[in-house]
N, C-alpha and C. Protein backbone atom coordinates (compact mmCIF):
# COMPACT_ATOMS: atom_id res chain seq x y z
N UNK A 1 29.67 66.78 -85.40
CA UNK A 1 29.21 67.98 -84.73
C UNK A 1 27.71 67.86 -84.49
N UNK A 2 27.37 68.53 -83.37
CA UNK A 2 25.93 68.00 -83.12
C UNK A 2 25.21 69.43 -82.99
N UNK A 3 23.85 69.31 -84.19
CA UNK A 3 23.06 70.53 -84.74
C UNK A 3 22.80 71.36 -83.72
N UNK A 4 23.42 72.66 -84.02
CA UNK A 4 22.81 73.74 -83.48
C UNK A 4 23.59 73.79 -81.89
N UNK A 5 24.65 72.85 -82.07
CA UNK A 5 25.84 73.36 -80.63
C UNK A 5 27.42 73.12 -81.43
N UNK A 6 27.40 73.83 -82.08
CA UNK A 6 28.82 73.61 -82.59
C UNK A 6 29.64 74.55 -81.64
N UNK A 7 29.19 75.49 -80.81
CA UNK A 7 29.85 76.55 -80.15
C UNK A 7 30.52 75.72 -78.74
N UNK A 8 29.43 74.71 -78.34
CA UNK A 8 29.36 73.95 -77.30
C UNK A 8 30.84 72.65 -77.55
N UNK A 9 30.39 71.75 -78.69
CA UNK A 9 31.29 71.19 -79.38
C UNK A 9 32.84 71.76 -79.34
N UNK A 10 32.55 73.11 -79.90
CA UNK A 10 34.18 73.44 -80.12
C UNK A 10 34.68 73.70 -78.73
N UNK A 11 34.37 74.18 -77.82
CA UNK A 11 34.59 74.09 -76.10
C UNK A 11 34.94 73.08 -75.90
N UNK A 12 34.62 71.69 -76.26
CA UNK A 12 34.78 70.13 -75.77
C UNK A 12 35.67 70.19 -76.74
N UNK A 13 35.88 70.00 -77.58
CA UNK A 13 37.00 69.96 -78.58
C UNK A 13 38.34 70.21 -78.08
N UNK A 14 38.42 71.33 -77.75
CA UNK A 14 39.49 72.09 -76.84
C UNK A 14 39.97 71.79 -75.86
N UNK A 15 38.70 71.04 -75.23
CA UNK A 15 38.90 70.93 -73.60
C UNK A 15 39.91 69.68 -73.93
N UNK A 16 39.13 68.62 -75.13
CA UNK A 16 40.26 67.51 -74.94
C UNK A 16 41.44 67.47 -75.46
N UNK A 17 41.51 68.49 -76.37
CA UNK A 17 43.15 69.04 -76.72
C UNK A 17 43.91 69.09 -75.46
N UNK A 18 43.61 70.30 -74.96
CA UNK A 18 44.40 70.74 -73.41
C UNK A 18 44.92 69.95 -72.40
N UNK A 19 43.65 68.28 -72.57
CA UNK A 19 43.78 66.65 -71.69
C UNK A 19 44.97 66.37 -72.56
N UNK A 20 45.06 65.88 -74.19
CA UNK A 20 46.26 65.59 -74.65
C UNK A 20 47.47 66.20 -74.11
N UNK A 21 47.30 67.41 -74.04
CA UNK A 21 48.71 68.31 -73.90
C UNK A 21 49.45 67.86 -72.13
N UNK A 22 48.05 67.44 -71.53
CA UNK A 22 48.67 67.41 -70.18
C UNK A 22 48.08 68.44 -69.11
N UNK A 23 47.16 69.32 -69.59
CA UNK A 23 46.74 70.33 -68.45
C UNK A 23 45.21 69.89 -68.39
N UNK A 24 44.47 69.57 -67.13
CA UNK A 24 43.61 69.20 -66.18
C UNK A 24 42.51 70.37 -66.47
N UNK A 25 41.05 70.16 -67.02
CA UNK A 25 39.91 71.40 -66.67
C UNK A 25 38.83 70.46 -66.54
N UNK A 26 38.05 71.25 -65.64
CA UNK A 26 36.28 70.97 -65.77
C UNK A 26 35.66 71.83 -66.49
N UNK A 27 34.63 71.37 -66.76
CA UNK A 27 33.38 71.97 -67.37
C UNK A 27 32.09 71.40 -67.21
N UNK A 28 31.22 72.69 -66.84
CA UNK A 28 29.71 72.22 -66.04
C UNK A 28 28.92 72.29 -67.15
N UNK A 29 27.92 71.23 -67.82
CA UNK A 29 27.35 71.49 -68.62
C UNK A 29 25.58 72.13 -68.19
N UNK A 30 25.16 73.01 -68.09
CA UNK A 30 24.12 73.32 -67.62
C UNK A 30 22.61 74.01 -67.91
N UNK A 31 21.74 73.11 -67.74
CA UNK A 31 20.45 73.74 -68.67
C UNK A 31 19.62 73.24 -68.54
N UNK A 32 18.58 73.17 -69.04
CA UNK A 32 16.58 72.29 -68.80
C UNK A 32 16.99 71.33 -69.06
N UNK A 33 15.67 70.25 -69.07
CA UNK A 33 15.77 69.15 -69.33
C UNK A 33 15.68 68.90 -70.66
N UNK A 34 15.75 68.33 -71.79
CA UNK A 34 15.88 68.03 -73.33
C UNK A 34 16.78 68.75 -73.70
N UNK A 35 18.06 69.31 -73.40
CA UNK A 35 18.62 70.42 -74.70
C UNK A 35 20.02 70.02 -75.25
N UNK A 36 19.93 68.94 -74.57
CA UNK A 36 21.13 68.13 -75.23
C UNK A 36 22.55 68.14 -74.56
N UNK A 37 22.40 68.05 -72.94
CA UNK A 37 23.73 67.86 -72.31
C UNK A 37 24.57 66.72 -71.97
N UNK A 38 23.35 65.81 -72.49
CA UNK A 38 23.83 63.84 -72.41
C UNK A 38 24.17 63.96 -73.65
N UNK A 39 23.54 64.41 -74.99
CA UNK A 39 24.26 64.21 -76.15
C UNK A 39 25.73 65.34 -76.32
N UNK A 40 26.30 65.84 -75.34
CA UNK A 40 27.07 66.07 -75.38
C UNK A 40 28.07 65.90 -74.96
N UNK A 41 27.92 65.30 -73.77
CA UNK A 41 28.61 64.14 -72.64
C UNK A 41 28.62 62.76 -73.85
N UNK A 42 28.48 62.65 -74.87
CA UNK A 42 28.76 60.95 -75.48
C UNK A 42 29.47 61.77 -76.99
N UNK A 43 29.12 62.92 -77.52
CA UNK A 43 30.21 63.74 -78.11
C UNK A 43 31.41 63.52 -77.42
N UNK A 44 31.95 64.37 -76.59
CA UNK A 44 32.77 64.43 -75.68
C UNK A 44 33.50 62.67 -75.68
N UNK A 45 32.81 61.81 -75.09
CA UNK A 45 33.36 60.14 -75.40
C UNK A 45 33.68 60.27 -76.91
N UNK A 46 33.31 60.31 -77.65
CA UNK A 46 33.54 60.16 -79.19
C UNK A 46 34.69 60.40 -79.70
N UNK A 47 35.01 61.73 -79.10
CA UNK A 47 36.15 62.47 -79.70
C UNK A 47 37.48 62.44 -78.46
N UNK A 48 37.22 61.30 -77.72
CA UNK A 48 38.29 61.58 -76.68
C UNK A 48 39.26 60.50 -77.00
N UNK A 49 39.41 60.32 -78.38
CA UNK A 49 40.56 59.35 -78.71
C UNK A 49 41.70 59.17 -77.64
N UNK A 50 42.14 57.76 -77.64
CA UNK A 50 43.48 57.53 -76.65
C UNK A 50 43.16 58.03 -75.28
N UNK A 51 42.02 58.28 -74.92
CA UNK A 51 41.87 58.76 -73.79
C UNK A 51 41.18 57.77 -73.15
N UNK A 52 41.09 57.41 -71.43
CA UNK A 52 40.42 56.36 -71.15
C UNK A 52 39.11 57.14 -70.45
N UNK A 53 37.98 56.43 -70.27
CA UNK A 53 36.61 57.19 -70.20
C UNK A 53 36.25 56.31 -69.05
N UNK A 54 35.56 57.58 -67.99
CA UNK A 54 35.01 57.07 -66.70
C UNK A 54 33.62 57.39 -67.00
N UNK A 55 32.58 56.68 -66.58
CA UNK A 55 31.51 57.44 -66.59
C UNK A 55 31.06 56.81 -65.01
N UNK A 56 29.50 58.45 -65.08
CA UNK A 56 28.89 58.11 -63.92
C UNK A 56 28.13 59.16 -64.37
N UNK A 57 26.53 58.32 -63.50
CA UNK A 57 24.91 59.19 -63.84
C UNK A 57 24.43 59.08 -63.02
N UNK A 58 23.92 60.17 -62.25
CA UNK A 58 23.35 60.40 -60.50
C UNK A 58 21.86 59.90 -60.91
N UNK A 59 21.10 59.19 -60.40
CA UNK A 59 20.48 58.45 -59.76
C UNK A 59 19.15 58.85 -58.65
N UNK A 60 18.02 59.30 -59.10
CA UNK A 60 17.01 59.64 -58.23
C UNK A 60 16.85 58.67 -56.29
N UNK A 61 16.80 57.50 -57.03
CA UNK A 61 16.85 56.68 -55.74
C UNK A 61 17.69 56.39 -55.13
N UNK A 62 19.28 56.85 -55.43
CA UNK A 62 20.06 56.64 -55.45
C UNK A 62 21.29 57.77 -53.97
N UNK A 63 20.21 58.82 -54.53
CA UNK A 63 20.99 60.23 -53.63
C UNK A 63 20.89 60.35 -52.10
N UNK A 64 20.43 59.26 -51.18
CA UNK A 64 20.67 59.21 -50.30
C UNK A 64 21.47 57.90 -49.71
N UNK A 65 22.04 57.42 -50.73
CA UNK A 65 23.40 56.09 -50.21
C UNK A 65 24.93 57.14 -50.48
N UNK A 66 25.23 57.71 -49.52
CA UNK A 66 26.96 58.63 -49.27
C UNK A 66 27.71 57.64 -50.88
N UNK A 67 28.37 58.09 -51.37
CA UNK A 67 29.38 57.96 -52.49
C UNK A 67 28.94 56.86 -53.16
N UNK A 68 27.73 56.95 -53.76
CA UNK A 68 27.07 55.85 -54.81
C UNK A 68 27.83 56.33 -56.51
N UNK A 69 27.54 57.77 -56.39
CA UNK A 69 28.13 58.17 -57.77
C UNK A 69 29.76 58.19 -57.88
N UNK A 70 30.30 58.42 -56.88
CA UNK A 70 31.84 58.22 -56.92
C UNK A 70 31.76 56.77 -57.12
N UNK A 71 31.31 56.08 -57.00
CA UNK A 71 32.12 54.72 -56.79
C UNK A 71 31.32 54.15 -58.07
N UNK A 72 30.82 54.57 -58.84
CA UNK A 72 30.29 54.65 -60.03
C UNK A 72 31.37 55.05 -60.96
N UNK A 73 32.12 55.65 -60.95
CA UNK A 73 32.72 56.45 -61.81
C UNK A 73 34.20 56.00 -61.11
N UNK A 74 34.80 55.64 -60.63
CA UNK A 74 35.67 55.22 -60.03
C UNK A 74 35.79 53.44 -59.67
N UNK A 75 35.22 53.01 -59.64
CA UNK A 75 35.08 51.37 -59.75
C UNK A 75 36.11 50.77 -60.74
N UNK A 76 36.06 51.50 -61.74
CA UNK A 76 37.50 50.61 -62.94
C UNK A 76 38.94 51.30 -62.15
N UNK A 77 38.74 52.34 -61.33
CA UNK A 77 40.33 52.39 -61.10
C UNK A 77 40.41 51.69 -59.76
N UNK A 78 39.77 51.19 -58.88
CA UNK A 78 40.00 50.69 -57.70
C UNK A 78 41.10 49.78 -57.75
N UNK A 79 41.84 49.30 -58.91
CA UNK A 79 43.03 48.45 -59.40
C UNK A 79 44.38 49.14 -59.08
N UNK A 80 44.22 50.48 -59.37
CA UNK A 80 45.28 51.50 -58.29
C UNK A 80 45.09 51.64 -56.88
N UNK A 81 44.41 51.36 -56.32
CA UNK A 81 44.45 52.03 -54.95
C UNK A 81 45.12 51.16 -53.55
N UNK A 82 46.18 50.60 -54.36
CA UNK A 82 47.09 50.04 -53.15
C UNK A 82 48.34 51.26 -53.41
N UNK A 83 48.20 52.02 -54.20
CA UNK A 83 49.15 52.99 -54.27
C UNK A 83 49.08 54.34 -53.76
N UNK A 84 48.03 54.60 -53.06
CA UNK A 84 47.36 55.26 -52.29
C UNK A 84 47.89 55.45 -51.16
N UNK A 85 48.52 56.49 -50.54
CA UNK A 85 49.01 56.65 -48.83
C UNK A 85 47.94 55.52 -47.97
N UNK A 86 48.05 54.97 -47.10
CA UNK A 86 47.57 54.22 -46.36
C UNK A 86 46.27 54.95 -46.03
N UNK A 87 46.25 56.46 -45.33
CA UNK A 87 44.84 56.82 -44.75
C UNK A 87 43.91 56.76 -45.49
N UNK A 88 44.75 57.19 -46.88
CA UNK A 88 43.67 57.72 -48.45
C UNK A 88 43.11 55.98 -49.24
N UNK A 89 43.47 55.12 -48.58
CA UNK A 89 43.31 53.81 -49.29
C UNK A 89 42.25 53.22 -48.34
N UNK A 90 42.28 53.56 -46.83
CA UNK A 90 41.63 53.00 -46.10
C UNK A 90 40.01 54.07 -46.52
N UNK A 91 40.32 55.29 -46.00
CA UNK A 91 39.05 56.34 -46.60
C UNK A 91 38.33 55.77 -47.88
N UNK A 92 39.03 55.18 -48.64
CA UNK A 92 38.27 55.41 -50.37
C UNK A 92 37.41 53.80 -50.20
N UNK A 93 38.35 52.37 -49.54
CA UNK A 93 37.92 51.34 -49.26
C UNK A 93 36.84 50.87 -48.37
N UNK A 94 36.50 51.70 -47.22
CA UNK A 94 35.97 52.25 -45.96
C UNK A 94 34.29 52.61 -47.26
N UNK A 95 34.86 53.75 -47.51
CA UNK A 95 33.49 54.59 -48.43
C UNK A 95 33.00 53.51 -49.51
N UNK A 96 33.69 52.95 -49.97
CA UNK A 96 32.79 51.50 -51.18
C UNK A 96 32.29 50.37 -50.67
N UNK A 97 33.22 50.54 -49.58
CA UNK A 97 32.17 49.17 -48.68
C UNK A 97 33.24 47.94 -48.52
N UNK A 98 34.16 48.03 -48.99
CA UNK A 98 35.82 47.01 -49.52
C UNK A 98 36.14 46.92 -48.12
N UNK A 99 36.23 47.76 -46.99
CA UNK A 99 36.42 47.23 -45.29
C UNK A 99 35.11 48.03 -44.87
N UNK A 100 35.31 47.32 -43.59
CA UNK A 100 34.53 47.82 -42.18
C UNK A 100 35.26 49.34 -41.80
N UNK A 101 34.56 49.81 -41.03
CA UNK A 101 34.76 51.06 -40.28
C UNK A 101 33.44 52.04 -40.80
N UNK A 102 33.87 53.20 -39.85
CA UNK A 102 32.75 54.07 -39.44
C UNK A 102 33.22 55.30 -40.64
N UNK A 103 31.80 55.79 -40.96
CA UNK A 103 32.09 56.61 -42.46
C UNK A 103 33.26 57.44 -42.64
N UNK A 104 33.84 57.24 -43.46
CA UNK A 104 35.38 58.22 -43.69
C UNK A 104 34.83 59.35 -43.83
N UNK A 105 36.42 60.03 -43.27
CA UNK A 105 36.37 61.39 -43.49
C UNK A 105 36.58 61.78 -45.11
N UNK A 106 35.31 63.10 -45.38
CA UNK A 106 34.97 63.22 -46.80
C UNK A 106 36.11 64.08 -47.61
N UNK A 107 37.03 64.64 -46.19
CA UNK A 107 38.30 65.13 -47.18
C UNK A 107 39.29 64.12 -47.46
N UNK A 108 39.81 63.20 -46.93
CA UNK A 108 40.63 61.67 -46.81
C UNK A 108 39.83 60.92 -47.99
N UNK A 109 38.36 60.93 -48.64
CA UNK A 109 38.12 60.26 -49.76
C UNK A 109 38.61 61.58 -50.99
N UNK A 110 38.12 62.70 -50.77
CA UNK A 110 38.39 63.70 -51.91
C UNK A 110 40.13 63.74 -52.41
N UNK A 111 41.08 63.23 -51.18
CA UNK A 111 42.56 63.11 -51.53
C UNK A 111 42.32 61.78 -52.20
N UNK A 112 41.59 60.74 -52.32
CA UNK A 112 42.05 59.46 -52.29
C UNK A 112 41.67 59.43 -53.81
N UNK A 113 40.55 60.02 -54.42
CA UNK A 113 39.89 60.49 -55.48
C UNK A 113 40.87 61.05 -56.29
N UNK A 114 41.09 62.26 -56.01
CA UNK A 114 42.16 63.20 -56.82
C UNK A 114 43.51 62.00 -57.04
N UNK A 115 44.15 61.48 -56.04
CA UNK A 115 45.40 60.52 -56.31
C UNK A 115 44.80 59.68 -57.24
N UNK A 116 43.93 59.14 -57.01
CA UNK A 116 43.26 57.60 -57.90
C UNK A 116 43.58 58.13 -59.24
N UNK A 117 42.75 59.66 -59.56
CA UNK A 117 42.34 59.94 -61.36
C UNK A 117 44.06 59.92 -61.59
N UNK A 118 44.55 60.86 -60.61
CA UNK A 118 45.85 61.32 -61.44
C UNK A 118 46.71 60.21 -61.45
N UNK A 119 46.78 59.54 -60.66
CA UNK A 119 47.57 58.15 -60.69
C UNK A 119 47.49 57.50 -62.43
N UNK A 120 45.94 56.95 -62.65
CA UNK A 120 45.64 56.97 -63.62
C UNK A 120 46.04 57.67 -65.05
N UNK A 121 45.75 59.03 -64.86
CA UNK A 121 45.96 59.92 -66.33
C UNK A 121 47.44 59.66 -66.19
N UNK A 122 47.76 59.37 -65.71
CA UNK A 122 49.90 59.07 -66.04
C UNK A 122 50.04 58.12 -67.06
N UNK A 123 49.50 56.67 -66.97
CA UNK A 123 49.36 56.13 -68.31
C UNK A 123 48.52 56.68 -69.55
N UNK A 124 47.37 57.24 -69.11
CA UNK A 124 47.01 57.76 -70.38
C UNK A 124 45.95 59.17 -69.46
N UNK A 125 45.47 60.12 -71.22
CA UNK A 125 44.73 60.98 -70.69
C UNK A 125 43.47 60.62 -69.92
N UNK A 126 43.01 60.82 -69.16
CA UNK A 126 41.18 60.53 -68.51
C UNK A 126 40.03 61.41 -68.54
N UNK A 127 39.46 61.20 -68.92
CA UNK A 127 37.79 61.93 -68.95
C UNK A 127 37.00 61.02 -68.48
N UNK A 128 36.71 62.01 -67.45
CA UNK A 128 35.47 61.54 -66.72
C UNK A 128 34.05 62.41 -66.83
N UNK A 129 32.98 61.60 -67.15
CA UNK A 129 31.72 62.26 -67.24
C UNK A 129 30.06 61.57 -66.66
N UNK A 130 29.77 62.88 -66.26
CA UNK A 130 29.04 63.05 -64.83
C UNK A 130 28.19 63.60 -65.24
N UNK A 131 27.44 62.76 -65.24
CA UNK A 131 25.86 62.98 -65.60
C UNK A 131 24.49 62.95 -65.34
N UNK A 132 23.65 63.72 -64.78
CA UNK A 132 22.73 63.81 -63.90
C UNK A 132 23.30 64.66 -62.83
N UNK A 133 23.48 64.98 -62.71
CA UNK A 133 24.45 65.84 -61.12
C UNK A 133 23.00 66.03 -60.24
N UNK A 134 22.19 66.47 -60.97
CA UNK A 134 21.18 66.77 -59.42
C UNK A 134 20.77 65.84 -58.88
N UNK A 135 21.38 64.56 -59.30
CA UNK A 135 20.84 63.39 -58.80
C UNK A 135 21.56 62.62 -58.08
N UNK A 136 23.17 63.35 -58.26
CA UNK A 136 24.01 62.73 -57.51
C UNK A 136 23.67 62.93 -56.11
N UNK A 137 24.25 61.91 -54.85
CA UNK A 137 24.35 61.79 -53.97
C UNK A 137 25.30 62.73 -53.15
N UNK A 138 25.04 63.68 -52.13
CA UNK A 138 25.86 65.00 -51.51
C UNK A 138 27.47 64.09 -51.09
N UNK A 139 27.30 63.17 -50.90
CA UNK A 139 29.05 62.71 -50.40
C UNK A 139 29.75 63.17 -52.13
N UNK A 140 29.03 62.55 -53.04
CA UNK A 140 29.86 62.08 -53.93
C UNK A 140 30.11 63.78 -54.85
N UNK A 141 28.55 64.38 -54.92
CA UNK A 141 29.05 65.85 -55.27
C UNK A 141 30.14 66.63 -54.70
N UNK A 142 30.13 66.33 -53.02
CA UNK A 142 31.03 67.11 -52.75
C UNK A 142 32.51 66.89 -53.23
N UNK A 143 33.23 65.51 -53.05
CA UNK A 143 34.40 64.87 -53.16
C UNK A 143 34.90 65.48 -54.64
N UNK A 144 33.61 65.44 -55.28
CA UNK A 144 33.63 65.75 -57.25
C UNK A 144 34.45 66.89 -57.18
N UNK A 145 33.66 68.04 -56.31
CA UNK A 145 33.91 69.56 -56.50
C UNK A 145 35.43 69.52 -55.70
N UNK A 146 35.62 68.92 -54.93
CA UNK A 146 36.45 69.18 -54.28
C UNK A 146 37.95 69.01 -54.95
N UNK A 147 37.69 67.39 -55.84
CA UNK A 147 38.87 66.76 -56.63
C UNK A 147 39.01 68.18 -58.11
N UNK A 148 37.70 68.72 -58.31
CA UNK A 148 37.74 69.45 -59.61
C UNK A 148 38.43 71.19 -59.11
N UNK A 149 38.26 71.60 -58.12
CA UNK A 149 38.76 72.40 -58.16
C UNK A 149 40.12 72.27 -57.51
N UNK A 150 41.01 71.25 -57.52
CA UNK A 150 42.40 70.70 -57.34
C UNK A 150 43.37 70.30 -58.78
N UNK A 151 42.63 70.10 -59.71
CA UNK A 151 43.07 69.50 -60.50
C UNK A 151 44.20 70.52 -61.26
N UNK A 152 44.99 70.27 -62.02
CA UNK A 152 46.13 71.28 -62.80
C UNK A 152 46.45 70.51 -64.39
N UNK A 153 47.59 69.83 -63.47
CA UNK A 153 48.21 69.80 -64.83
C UNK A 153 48.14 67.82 -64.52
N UNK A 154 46.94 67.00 -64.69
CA UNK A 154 47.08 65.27 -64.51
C UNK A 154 46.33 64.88 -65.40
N UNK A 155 46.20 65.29 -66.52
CA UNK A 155 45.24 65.25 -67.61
C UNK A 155 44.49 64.73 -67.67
N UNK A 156 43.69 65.47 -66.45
CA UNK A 156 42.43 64.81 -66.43
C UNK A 156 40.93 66.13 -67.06
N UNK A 157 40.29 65.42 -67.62
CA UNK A 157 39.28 66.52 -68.31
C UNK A 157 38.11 66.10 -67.18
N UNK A 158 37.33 66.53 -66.27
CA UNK A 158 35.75 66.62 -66.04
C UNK A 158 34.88 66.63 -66.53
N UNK A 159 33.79 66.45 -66.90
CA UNK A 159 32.37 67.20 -67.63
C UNK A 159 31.02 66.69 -66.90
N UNK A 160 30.74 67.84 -66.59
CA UNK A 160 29.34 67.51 -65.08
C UNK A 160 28.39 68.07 -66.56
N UNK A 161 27.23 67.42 -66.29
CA UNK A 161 25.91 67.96 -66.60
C UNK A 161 25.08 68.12 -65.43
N UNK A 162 24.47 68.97 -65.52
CA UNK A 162 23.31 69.22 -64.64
C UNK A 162 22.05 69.74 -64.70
N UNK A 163 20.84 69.86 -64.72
CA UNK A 163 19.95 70.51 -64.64
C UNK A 163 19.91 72.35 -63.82
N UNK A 164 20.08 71.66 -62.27
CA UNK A 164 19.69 72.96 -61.69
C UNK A 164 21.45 73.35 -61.20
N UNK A 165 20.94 74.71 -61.65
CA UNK A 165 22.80 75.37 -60.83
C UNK A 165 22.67 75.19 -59.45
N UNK A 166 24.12 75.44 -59.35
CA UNK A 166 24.23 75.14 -57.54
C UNK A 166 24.08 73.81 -56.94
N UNK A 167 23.86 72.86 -57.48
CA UNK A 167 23.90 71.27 -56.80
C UNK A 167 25.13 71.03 -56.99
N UNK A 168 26.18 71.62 -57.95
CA UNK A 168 27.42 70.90 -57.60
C UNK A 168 28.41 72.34 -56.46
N UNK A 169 28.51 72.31 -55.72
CA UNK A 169 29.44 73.17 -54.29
C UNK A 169 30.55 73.92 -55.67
N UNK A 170 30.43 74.31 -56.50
CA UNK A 170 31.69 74.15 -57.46
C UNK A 170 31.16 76.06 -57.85
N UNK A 171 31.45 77.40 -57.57
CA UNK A 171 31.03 78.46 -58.07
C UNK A 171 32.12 79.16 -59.19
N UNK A 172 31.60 79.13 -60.49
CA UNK A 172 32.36 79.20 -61.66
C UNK A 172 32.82 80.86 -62.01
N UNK A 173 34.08 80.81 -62.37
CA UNK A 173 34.74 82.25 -62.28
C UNK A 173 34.32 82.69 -63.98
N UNK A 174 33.41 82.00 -64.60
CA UNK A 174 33.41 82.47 -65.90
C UNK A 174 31.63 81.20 -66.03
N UNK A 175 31.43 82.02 -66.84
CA UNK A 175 29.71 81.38 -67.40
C UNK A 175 29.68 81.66 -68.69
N UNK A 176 29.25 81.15 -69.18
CA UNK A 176 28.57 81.76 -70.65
C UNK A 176 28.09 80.91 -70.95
N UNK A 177 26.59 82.05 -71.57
CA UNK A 177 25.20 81.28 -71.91
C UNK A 177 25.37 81.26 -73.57
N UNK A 178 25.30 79.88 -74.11
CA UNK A 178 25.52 79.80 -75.38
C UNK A 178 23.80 79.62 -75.95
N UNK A 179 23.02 80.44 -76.61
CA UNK A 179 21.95 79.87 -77.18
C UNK A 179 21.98 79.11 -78.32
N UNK A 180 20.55 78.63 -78.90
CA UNK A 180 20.86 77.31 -79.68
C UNK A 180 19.27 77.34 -79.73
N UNK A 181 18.50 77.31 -81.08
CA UNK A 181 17.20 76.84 -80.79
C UNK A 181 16.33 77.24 -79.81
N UNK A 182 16.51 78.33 -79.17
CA UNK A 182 15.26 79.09 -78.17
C UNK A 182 15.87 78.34 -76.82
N UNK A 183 17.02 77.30 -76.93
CA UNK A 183 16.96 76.72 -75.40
C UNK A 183 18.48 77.13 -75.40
N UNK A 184 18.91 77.57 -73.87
CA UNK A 184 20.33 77.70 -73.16
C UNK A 184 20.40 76.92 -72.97
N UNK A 185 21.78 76.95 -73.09
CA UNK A 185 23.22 75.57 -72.52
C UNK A 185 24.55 76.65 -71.62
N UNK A 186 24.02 76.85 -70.61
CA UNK A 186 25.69 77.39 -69.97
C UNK A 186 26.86 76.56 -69.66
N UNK A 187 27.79 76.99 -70.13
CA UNK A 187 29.24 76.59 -69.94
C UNK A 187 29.95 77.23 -68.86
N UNK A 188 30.00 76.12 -67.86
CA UNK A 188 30.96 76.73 -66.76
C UNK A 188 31.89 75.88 -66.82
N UNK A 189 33.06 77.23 -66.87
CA UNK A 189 34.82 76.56 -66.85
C UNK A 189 35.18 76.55 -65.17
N UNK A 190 35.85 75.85 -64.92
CA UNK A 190 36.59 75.73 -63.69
C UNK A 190 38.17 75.55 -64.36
N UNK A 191 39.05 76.30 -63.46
CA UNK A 191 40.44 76.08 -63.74
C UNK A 191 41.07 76.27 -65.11
């Protein structure tokens, strides 16, 4: 348990119960800079036994190359994606640079995304964690928000960190500001 966020902890705790069981959530981790949302994003890895772990960390120099952070975080499953409908294989291959053609359409990668994880969590649970978000690149935020507010029951868990609200397109039906040491950590649930 990590000092002075056990409230935070037991949220992640849960979240990866719910991945065992089979039902799909995000969670936005959100707050200043130092207060501990990377050490909670490698909590989160720690305790995600039997689960397989994607990572990806947005990138200052990085946020103007279209789907640098998707293909960051998605690179170990590209081993699925001949199982992919044809448009959604060409879109996702097209966007990494794997063929030629003119930039895919960003909803044809966000299907190709969502199939890839869930394809995946069928052999086992997946957590994926996303880190830096304000640094991610706008193709790859969007596709994120798009695959996260789709998700159900493919046991797949999310966990965005971010600095500033609103860089991820994603508007949360529930917040709560957990304090800790004079510094906030908000928890936004999706789904």
């Amino acid at each position: 348990m990590l000092a002075g966020r056990e409230a935070e902890c037991a949220t992640v705790d849960q979240l990866l119960a719910n991945t065992h069981e089979g039902r799909s959530a995000n969670l936005v981790l959100r707050g200043e800079a130092g207060i501990g949302k990377s050490a909670l994003l490698e909590y989160a890895a720690e305790r995600a036994d039997g689960c397989r772990i994607l990572h990806a960390v947005g990138a200052e120099w990085e946020m103007e190359l279209p789907f640098a952070g998707l293909h960051q975080l998605c690179v170990q499953l590209l081993d699925h994606r001949d199982r992919l409908p044809a448009p959604q294989c060409e879109a996702l291959e097209t966007a990494f640079g794997l063929s030629s053609g003119t930039q895919p359409d960003r909803f044809l990668v966000g299907l190709a995304v969502l199939s890839l994880l869930s394809e995946a969590a069928e052999e086992r649970p997946l957590v994926c964690l996303v880190d830096d978000v304000q640094w991610m690149d706008r193709s790859s935020a969007q596709v994120l928000a798009f695959v996260a507010r789709r998700l159900a029951a493919e046991s797949v868990l999310i966990l965005f960190a971010e600095r500033d609200p609103g860089v991820l397109p994603l508007r949360p039906p529930t917040a709560t500001r957990v304090m800790s040491s004079q510094q906030a950590c908000w928890l936004c649930q999706y789904g």
